[in-house]
N, C-alpha and C. Protein backbone atom coordinates (compact mmCIF):
# COMPACT_ATOMS: atom_id res chain seq x y z
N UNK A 1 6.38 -5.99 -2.04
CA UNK A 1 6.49 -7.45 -1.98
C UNK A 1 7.70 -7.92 -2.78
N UNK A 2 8.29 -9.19 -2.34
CA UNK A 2 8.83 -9.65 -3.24
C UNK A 2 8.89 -11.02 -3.74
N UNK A 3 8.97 -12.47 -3.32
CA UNK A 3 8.58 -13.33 -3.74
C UNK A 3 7.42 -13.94 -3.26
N UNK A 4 6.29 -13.89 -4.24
CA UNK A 4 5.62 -14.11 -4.45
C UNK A 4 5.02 -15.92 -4.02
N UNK A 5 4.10 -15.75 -2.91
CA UNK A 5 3.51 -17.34 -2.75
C UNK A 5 1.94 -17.52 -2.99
N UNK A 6 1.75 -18.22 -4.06
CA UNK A 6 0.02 -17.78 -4.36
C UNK A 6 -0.32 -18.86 -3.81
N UNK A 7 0.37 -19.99 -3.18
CA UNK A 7 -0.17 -20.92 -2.62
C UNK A 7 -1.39 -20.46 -1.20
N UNK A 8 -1.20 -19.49 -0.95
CA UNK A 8 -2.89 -18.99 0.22
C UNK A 8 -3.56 -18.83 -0.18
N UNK A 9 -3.50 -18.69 -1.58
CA UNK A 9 -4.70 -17.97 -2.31
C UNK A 9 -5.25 -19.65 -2.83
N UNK A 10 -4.81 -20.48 -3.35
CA UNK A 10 -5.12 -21.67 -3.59
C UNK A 10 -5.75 -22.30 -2.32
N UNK A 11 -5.15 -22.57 -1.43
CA UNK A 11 -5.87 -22.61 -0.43
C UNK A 11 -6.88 -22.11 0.64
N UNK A 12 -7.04 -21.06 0.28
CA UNK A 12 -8.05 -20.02 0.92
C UNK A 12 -9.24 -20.82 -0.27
N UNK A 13 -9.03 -20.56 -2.04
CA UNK A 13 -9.87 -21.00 -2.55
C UNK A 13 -10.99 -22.99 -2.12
N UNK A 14 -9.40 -23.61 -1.99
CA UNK A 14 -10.07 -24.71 -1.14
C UNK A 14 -11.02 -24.97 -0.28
N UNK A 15 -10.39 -23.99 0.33
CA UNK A 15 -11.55 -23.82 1.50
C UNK A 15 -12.28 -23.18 1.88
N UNK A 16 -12.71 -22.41 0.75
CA UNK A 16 -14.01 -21.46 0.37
C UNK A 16 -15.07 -22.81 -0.03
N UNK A 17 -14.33 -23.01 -1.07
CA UNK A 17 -15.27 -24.20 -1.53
C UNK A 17 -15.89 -24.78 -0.88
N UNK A 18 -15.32 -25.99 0.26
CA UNK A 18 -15.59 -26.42 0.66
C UNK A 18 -16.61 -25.69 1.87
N UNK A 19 -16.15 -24.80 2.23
CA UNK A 19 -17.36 -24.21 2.96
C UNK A 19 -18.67 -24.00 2.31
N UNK A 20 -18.79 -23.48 0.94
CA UNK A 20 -19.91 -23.14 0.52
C UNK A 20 -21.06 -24.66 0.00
N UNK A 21 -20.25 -25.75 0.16
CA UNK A 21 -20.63 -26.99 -0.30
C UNK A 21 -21.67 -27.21 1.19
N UNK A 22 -21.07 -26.66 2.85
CA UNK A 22 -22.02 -27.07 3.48
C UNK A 22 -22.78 -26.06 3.70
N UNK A 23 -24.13 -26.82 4.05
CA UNK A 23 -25.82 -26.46 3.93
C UNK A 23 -25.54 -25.19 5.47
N UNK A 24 -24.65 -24.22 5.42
CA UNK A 24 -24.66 -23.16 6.29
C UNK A 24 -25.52 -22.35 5.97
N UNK A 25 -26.22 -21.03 6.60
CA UNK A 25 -27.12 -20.06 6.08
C UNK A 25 -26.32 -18.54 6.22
N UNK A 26 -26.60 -17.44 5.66
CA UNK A 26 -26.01 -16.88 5.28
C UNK A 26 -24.49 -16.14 6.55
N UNK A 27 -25.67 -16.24 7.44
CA UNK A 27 -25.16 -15.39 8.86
C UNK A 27 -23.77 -16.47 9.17
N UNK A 28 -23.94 -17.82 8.94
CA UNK A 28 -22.49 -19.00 9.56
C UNK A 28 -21.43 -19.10 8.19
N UNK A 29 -22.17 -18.36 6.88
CA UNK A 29 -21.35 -18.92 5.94
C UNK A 29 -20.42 -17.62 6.08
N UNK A 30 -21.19 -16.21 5.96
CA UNK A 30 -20.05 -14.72 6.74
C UNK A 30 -19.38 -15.02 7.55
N UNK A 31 -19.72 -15.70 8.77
CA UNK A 31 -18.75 -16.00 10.02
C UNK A 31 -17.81 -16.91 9.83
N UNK A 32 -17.87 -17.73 9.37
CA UNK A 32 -17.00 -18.85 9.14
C UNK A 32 -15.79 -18.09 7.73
N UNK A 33 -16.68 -17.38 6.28
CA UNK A 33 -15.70 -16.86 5.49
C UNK A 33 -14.99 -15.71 5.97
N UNK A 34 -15.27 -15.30 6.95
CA UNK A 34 -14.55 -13.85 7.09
C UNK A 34 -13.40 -14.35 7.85
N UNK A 35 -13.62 -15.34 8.93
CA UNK A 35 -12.16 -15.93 9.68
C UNK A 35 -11.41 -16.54 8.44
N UNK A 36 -11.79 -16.86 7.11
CA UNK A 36 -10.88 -17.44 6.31
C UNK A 36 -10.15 -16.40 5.44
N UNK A 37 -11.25 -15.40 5.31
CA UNK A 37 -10.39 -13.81 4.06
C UNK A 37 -9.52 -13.32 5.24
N UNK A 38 -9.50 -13.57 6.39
CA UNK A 38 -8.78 -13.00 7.50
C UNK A 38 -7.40 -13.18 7.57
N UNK A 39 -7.51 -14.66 7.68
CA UNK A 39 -6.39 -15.45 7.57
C UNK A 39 -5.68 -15.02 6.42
N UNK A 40 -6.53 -15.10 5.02
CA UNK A 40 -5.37 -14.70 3.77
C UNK A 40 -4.87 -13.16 3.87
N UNK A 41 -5.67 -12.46 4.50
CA UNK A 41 -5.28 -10.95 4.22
C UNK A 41 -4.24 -10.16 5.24
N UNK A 42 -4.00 -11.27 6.10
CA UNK A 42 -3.06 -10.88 7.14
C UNK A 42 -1.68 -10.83 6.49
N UNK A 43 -1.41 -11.42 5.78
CA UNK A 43 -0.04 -11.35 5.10
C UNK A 43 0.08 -11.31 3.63
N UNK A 44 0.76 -10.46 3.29
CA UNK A 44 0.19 -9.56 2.00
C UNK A 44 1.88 -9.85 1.37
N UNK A 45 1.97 -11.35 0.75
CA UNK A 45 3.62 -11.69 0.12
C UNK A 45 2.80 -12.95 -0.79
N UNK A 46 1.36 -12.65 -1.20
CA UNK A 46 0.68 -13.34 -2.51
C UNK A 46 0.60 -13.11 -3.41
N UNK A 47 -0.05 -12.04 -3.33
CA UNK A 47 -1.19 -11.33 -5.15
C UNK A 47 0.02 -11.00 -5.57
N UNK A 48 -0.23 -11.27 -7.02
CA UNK A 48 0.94 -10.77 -7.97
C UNK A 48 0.50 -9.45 -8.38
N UNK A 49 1.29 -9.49 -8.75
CA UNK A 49 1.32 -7.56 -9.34
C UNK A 49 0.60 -7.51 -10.03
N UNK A 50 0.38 -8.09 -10.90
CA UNK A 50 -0.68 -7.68 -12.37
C UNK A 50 -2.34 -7.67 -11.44
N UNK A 51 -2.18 -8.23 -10.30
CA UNK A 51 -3.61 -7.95 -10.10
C UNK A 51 -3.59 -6.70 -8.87
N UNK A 52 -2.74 -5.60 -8.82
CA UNK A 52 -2.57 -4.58 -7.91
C UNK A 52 -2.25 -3.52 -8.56
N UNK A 53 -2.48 -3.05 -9.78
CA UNK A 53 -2.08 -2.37 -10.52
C UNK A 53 -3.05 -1.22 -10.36
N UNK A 54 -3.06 0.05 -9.91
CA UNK A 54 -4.09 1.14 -10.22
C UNK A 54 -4.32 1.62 -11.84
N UNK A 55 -5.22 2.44 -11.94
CA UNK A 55 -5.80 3.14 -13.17
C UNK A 55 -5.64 4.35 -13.05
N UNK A 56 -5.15 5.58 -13.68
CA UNK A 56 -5.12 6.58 -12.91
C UNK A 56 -6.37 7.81 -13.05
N UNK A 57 -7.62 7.29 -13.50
CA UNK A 57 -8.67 8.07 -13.09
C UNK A 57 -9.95 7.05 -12.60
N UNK A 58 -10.13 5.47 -12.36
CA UNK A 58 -10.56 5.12 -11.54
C UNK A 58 -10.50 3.59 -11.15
N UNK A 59 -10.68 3.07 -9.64
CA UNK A 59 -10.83 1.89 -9.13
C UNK A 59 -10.34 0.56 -9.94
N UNK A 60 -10.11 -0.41 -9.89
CA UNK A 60 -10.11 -1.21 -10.72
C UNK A 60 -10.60 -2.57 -10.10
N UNK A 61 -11.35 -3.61 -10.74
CA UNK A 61 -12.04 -4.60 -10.20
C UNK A 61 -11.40 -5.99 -10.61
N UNK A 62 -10.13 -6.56 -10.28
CA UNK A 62 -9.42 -7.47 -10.62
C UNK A 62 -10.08 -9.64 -10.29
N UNK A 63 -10.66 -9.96 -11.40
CA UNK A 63 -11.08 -11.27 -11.01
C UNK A 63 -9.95 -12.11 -10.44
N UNK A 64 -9.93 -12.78 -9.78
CA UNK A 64 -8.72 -13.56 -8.79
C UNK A 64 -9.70 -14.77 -9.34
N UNK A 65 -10.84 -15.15 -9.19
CA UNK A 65 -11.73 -16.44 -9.13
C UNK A 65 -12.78 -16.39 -9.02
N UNK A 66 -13.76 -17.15 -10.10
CA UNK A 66 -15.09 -17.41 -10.12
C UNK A 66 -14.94 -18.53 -9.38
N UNK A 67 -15.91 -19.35 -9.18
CA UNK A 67 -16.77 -20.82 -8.69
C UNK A 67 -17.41 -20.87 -9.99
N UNK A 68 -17.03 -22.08 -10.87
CA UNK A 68 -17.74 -22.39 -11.66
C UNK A 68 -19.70 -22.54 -11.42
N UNK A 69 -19.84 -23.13 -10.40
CA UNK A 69 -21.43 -23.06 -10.38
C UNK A 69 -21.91 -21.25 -9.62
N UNK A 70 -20.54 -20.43 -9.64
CA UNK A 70 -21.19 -19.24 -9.91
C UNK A 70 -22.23 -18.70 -8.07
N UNK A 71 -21.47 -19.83 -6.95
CA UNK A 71 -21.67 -19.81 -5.70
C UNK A 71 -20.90 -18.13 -5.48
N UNK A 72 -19.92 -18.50 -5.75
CA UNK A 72 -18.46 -17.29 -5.10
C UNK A 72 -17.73 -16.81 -6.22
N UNK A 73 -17.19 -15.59 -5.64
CA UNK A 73 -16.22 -15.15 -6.42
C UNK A 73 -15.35 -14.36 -5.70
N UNK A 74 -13.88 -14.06 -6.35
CA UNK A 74 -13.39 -13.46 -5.41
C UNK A 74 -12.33 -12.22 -6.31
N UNK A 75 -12.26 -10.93 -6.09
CA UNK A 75 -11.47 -10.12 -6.55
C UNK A 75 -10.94 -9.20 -5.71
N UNK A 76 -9.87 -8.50 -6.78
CA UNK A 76 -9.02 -7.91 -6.20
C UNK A 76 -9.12 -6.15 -6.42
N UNK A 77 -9.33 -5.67 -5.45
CA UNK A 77 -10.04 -3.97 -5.47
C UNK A 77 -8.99 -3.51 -5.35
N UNK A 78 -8.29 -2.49 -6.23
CA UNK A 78 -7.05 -1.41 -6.43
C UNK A 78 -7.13 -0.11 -6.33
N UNK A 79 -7.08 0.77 -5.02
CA UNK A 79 -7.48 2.11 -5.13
C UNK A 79 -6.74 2.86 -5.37
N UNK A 80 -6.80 3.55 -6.98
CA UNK A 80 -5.74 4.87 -6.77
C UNK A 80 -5.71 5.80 -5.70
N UNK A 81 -4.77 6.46 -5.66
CA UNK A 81 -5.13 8.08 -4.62
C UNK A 81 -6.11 8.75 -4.83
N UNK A 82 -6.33 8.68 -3.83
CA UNK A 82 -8.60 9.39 -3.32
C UNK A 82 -9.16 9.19 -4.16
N UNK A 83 -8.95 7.46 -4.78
CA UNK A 83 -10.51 7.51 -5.31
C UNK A 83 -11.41 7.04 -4.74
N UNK A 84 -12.81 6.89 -5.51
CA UNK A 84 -13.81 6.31 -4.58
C UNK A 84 -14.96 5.72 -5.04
N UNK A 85 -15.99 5.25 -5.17
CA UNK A 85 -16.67 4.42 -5.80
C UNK A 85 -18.10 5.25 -5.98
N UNK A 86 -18.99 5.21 -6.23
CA UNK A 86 -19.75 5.95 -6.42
C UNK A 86 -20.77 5.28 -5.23
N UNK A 87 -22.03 5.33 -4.86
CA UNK A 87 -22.86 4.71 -3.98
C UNK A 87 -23.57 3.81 -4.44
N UNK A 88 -23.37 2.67 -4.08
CA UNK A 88 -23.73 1.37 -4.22
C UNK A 88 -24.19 0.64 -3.94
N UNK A 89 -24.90 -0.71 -4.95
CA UNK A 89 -25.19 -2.00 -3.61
C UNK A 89 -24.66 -3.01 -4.34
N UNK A 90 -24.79 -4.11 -3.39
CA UNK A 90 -24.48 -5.39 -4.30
C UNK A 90 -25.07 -6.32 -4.73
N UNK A 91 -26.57 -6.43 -3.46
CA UNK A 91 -27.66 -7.63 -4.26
C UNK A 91 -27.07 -9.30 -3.64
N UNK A 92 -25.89 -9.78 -3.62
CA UNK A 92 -25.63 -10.80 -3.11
C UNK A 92 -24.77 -10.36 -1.77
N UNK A 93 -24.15 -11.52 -0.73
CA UNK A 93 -23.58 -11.24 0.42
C UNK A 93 -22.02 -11.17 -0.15
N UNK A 94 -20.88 -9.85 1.08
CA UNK A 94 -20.51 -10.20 0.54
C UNK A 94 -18.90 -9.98 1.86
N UNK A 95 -18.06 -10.07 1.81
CA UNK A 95 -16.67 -10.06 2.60
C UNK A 95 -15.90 -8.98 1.85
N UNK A 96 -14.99 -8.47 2.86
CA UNK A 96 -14.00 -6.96 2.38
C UNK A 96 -13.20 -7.45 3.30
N UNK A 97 -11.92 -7.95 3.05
CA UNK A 97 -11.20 -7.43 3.30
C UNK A 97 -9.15 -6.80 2.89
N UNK A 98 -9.24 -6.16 3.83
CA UNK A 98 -7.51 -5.24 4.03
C UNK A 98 -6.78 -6.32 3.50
N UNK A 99 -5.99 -5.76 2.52
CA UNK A 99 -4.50 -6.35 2.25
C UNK A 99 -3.42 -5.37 2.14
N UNK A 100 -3.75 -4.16 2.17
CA UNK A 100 -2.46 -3.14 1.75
C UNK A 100 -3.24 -1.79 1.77
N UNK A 101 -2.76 -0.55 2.81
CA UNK A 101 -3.49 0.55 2.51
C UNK A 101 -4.73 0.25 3.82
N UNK A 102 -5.69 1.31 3.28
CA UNK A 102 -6.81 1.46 4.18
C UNK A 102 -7.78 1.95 3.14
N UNK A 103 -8.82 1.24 3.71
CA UNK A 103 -10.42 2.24 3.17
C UNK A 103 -11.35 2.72 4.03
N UNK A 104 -12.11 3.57 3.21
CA UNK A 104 -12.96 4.15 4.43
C UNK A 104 -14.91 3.86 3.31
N UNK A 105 -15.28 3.08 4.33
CA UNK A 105 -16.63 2.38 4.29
C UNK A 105 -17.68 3.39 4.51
N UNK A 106 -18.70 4.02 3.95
CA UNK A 106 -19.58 4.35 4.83
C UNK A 106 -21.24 3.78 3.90
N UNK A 107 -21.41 3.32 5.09
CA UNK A 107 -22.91 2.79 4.72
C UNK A 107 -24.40 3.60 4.73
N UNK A 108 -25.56 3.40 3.81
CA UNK A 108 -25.80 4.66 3.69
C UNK A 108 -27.59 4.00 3.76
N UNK A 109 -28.56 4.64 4.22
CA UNK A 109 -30.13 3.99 4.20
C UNK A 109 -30.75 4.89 3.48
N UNK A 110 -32.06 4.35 3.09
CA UNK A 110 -33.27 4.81 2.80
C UNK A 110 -34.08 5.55 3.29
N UNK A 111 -34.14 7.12 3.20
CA UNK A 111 -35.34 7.42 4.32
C UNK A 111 -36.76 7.85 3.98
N UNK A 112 -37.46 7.90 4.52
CA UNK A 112 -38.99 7.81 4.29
C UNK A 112 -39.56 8.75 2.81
N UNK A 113 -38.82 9.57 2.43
CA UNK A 113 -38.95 10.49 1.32
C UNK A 113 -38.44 9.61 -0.17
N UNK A 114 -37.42 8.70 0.56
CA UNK A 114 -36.84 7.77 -0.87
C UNK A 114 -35.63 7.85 -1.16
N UNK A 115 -34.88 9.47 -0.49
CA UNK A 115 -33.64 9.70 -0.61
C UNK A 115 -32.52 8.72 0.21
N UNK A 116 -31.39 8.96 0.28
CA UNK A 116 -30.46 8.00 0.82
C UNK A 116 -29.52 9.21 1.79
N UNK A 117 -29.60 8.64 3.14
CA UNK A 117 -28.38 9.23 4.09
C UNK A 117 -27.48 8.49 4.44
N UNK A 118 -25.87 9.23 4.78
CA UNK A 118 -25.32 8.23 5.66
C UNK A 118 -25.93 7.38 6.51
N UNK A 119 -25.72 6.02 7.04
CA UNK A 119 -26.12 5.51 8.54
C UNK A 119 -24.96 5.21 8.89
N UNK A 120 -25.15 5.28 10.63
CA UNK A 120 -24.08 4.84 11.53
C UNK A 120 -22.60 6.10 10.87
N UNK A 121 -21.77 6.01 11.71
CA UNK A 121 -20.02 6.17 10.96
C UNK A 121 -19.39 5.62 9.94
N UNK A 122 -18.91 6.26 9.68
CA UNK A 122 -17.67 5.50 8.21
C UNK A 122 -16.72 4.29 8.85
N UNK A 123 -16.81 3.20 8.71
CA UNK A 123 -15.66 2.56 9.47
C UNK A 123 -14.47 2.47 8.13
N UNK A 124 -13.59 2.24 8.65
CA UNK A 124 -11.99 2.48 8.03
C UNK A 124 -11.25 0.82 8.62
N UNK A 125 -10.96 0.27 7.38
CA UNK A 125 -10.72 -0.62 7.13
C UNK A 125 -8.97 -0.88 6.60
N UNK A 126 -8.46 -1.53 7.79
CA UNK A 126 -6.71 -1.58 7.60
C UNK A 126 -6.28 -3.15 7.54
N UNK A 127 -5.26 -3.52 6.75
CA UNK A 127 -4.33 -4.46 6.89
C UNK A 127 -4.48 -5.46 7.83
N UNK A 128 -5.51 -6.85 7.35
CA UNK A 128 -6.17 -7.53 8.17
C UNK A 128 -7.76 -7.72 8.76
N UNK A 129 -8.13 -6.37 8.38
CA UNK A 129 -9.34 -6.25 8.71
C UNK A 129 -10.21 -7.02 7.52
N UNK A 130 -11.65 -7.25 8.36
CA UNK A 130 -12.78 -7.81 7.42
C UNK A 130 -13.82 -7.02 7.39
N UNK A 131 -14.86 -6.68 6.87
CA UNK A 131 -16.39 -6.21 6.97
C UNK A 131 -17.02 -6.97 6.24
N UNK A 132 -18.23 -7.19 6.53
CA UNK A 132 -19.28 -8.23 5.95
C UNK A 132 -20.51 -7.03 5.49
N UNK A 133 -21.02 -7.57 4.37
CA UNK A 133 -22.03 -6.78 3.67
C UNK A 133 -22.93 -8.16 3.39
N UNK A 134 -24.44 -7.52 3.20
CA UNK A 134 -25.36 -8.52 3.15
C UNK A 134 -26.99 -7.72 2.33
N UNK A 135 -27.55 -8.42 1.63
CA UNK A 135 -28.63 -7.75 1.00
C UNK A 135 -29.89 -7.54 2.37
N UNK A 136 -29.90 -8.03 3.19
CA UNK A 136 -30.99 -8.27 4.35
C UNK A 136 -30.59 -7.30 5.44
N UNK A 137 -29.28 -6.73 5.06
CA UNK A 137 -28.91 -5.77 6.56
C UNK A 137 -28.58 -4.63 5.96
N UNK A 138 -27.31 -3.97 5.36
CA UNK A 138 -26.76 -3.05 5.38
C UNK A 138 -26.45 -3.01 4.05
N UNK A 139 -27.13 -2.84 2.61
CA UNK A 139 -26.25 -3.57 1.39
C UNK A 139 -26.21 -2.06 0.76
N UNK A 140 -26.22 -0.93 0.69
CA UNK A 140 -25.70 0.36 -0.22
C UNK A 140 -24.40 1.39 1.26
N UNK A 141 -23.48 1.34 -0.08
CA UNK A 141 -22.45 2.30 0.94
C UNK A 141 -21.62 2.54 -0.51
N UNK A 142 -20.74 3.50 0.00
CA UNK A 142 -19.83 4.25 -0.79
C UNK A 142 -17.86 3.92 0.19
N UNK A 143 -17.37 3.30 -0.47
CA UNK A 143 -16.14 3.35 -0.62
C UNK A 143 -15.17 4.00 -1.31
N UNK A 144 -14.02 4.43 -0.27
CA UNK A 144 -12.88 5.56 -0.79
C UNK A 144 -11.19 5.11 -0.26
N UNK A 145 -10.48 5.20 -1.17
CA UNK A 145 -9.51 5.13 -0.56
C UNK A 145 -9.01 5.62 0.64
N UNK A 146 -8.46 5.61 1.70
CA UNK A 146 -7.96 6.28 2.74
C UNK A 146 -7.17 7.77 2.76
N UNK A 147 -5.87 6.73 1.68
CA UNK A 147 -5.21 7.62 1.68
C UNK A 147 -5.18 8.22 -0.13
N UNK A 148 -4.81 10.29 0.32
CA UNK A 148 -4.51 10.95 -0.79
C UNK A 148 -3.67 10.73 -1.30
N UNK A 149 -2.69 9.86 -1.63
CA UNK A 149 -1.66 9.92 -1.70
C UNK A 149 -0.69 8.78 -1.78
N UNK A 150 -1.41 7.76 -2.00
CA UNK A 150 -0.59 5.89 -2.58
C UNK A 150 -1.80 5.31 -2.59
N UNK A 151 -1.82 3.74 -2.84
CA UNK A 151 -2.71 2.91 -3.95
C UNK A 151 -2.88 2.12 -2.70
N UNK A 152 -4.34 1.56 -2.67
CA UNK A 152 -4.68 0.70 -1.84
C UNK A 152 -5.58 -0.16 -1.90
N UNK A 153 -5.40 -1.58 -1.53
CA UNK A 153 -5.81 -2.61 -2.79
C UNK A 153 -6.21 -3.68 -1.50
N UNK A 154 -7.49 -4.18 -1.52
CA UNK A 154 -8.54 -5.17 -0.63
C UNK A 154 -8.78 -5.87 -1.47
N UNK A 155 -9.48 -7.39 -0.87
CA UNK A 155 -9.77 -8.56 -1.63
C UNK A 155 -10.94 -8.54 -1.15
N UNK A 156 -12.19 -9.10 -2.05
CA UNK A 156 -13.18 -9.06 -2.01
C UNK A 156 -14.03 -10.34 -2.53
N UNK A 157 -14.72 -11.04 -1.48
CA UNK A 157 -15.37 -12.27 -1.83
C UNK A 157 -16.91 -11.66 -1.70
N UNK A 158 -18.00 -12.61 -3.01
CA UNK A 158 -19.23 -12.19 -3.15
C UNK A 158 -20.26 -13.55 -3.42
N UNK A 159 -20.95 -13.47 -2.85
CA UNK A 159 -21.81 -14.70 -2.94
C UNK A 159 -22.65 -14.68 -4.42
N UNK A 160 -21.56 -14.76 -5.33
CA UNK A 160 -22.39 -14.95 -6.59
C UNK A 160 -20.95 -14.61 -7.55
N UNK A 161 -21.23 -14.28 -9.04
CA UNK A 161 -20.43 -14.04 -10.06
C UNK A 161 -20.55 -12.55 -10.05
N UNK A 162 -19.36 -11.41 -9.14
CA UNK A 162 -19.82 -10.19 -9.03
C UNK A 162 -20.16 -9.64 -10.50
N UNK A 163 -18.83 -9.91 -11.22
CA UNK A 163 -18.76 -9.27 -12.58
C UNK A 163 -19.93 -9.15 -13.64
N UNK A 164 -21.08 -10.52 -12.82
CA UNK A 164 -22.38 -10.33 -13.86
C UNK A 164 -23.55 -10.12 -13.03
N UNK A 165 -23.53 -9.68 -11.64
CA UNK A 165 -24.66 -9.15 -11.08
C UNK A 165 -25.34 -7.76 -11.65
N UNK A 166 -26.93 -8.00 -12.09
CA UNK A 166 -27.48 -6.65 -12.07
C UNK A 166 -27.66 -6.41 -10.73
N UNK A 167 -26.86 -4.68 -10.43
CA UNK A 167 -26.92 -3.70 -9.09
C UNK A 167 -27.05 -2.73 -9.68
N UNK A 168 -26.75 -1.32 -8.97
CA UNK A 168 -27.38 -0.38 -9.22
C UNK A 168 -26.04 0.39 -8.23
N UNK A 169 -26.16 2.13 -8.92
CA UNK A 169 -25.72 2.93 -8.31
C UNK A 169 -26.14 3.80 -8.19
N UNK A 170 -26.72 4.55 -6.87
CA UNK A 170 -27.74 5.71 -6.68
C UNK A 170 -26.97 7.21 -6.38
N UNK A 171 -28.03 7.98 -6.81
CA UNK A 171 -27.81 9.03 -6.35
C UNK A 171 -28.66 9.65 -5.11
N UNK A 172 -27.83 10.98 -4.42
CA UNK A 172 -28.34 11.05 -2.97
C UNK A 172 -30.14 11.48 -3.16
N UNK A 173 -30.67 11.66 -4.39
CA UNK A 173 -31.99 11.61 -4.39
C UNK A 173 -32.63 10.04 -3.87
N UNK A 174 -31.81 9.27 -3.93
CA UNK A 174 -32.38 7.25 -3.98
C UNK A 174 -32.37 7.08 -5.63
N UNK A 175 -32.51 8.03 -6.17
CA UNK A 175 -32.65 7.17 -8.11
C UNK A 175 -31.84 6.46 -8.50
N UNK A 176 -32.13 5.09 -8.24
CA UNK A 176 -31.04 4.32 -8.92
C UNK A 176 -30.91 3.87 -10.62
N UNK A 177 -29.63 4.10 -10.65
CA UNK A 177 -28.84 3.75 -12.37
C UNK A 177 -28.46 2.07 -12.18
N UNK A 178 -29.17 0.73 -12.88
CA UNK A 178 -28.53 -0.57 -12.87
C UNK A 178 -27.50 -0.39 -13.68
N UNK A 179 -26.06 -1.23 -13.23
CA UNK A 179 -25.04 -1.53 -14.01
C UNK A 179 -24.70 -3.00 -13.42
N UNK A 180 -23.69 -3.64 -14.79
CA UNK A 180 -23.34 -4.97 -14.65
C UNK A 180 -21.52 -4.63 -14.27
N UNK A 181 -20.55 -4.59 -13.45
CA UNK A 181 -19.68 -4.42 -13.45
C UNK A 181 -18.86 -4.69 -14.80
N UNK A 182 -18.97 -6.15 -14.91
CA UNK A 182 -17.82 -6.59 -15.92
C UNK A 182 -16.39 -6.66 -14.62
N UNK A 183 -15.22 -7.47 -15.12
CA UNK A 183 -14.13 -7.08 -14.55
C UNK A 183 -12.91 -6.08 -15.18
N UNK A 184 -11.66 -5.85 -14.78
CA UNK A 184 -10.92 -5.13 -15.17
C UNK A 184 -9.39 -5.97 -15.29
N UNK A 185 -9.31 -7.08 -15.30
CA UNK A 185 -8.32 -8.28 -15.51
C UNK A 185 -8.12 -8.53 -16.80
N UNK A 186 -6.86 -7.90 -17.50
CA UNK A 186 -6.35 -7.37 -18.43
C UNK A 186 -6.54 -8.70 -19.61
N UNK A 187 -6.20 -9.85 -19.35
CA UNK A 187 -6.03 -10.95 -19.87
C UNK A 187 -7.58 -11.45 -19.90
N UNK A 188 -8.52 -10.99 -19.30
CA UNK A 188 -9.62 -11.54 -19.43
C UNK A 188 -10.77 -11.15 -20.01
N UNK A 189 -11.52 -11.88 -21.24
CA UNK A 189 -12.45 -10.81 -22.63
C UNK A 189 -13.77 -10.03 -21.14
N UNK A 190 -13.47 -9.14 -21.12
CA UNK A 190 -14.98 -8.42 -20.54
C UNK A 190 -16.32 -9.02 -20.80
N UNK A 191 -16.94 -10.22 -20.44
CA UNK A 191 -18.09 -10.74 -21.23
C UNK A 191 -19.38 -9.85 -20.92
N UNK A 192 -19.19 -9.92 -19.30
CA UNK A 192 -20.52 -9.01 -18.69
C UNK A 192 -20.69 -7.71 -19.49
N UNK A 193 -19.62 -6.87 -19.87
CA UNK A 193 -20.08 -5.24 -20.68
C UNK A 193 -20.51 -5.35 -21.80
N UNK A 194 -22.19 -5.09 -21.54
CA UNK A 194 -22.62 -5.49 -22.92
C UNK A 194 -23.05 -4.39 -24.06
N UNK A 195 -22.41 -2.90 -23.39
CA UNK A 195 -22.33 -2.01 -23.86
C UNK A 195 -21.02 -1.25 -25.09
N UNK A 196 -20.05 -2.71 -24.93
CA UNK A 196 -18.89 -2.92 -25.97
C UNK A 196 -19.17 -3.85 -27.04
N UNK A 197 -20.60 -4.83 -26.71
CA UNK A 197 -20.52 -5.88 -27.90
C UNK A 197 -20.71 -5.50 -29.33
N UNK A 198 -19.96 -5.31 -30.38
CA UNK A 198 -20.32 -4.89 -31.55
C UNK A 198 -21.38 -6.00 -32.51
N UNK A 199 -22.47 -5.65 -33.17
CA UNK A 199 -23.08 -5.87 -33.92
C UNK A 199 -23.29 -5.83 -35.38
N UNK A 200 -23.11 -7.72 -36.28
CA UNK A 200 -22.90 -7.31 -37.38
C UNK A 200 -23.85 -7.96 -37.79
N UNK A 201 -24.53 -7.23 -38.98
CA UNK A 201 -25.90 -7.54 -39.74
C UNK A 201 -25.69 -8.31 -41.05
C-alpha cells in the first residue's frame, strides 16, 4: 500500500452503526453487514500499517473499534506464515472478511461421544471474500493462514466486545479450555488479560 485513506473505515463504521440501531434479527443484520465488510474489503489502500503487522510465533488480534454500548466490534487479524489458530468458538455472531492474502476456514461439530470432527470442507477465503459465523449454526472452526510463506491479514466484525468475550478453545477430545482474548494493539492497555494484573497488598 501506499497512501493511506481510512476514510472507509469511518464510514463502513457509520454504517455499521446505524445498522445495528435497526430492530433487524440476527440472519438480516449478517446479510445486510457482510454486503458492508464487502464493500470495505474489496480495496485494501486503508488499514495502516501498525494494524498489519505480524508476530513471528503467533496471530495477532488488532482492535480497529469497539461500539461503545459494546453492540460491535471490529478487528484486524494478521497471519504470519502458516500460522493458525487453535479450535475455536466465539459465542456471539460474527463476519470474516479478505483484505490481503487468503485463509483457510474449517468448521468443525460435535459428535455423539463429545469429541469434535471436521464438518463440511475447509472453505478458503481471498481478497473480498466474506464468511458469516453464528452461535445457532456453525460457531467452532480452526483458522490458518493460506499461505507458507507471507502474512495475511482479514478484518473481522463480532456482535459484541470480542476482546472481552468468555469462549473457549477445544481440543479434538471436545474438552474445552475458556479464554478471554484481550487485544494485541500496541497502544492499547490489555484490560481483558486478567492473567497480567499485578496485585498489591
Amino acid at each position: 500500500m501506499t497512501t493511506l485513506q481510512v476514510a472507509p473505515l469511518r464510514a463502513f463504521l457509520a454504517d455499521f452503526t446505524r445498522l445495528v440501531q435497526e430492530p433487524y434479527d440476527q440472519a438480516q443484520t449478517l446479510t445486510r453487514g457482510g454486503q458492508l465488510l464487502g464493500a470495505l474489503v474489496r480495496n485494501d489502500d486503508w488499514l495502516p500499517e501498525v494494524f498489519a503487522q505480524p508476530h513471528p510465533a503467533h496471530y495477532q488480534q488488532y482492535l480497529l473499534y469497539a461500539d461503545p454500548l459494546s453492540r460491535f466490534s471490529v478487528v484486524s487479524f494478521v497471519w504470519g506464515a502458516g500460522q493458525k489458530t487453535p479450535i475455536h468458538d466465539h459465542r456471539v455472531w460474527g463476519l470474516i472478511g479478505m483484505l490481503r492474502g487468503a485463509e483457510i476456514s474449517q468448521n468443525y461439530a460435535h459428535q455423539p461421544d463429545g469429541s469434535l470432527q471436521p464438518e463440511g470442507d475447509p472453505v478458503t477465503l481471498r481478497p473480498g471474500d466474506v464468511e458469516k459465523i453464528a452461535p445457532d449454526v456453525l460457531d467452532i472452526h480452526q483458522v490458518s493462514n493460506f499461505y507458507s510463506d507471507q502474512v495475511s491479514v482479514s478484518i473481522h466484525v463480532y456482535g459484541g466486545n470480542i476482546g472481552a468475550v468468555s469462549r473457549a478453545v477445544y481440543a479434538p477430545d471436545g474438552t474445552e479450555t475458556t479464554f478471554i482474548s484481550g487485544y494485541s494493539s500496541p497502544f492499547l492497555p490489555n484490560i481483558w488479560d486478567l492473567s497480567k494484573e499485578n496485585h498489591h497488598g
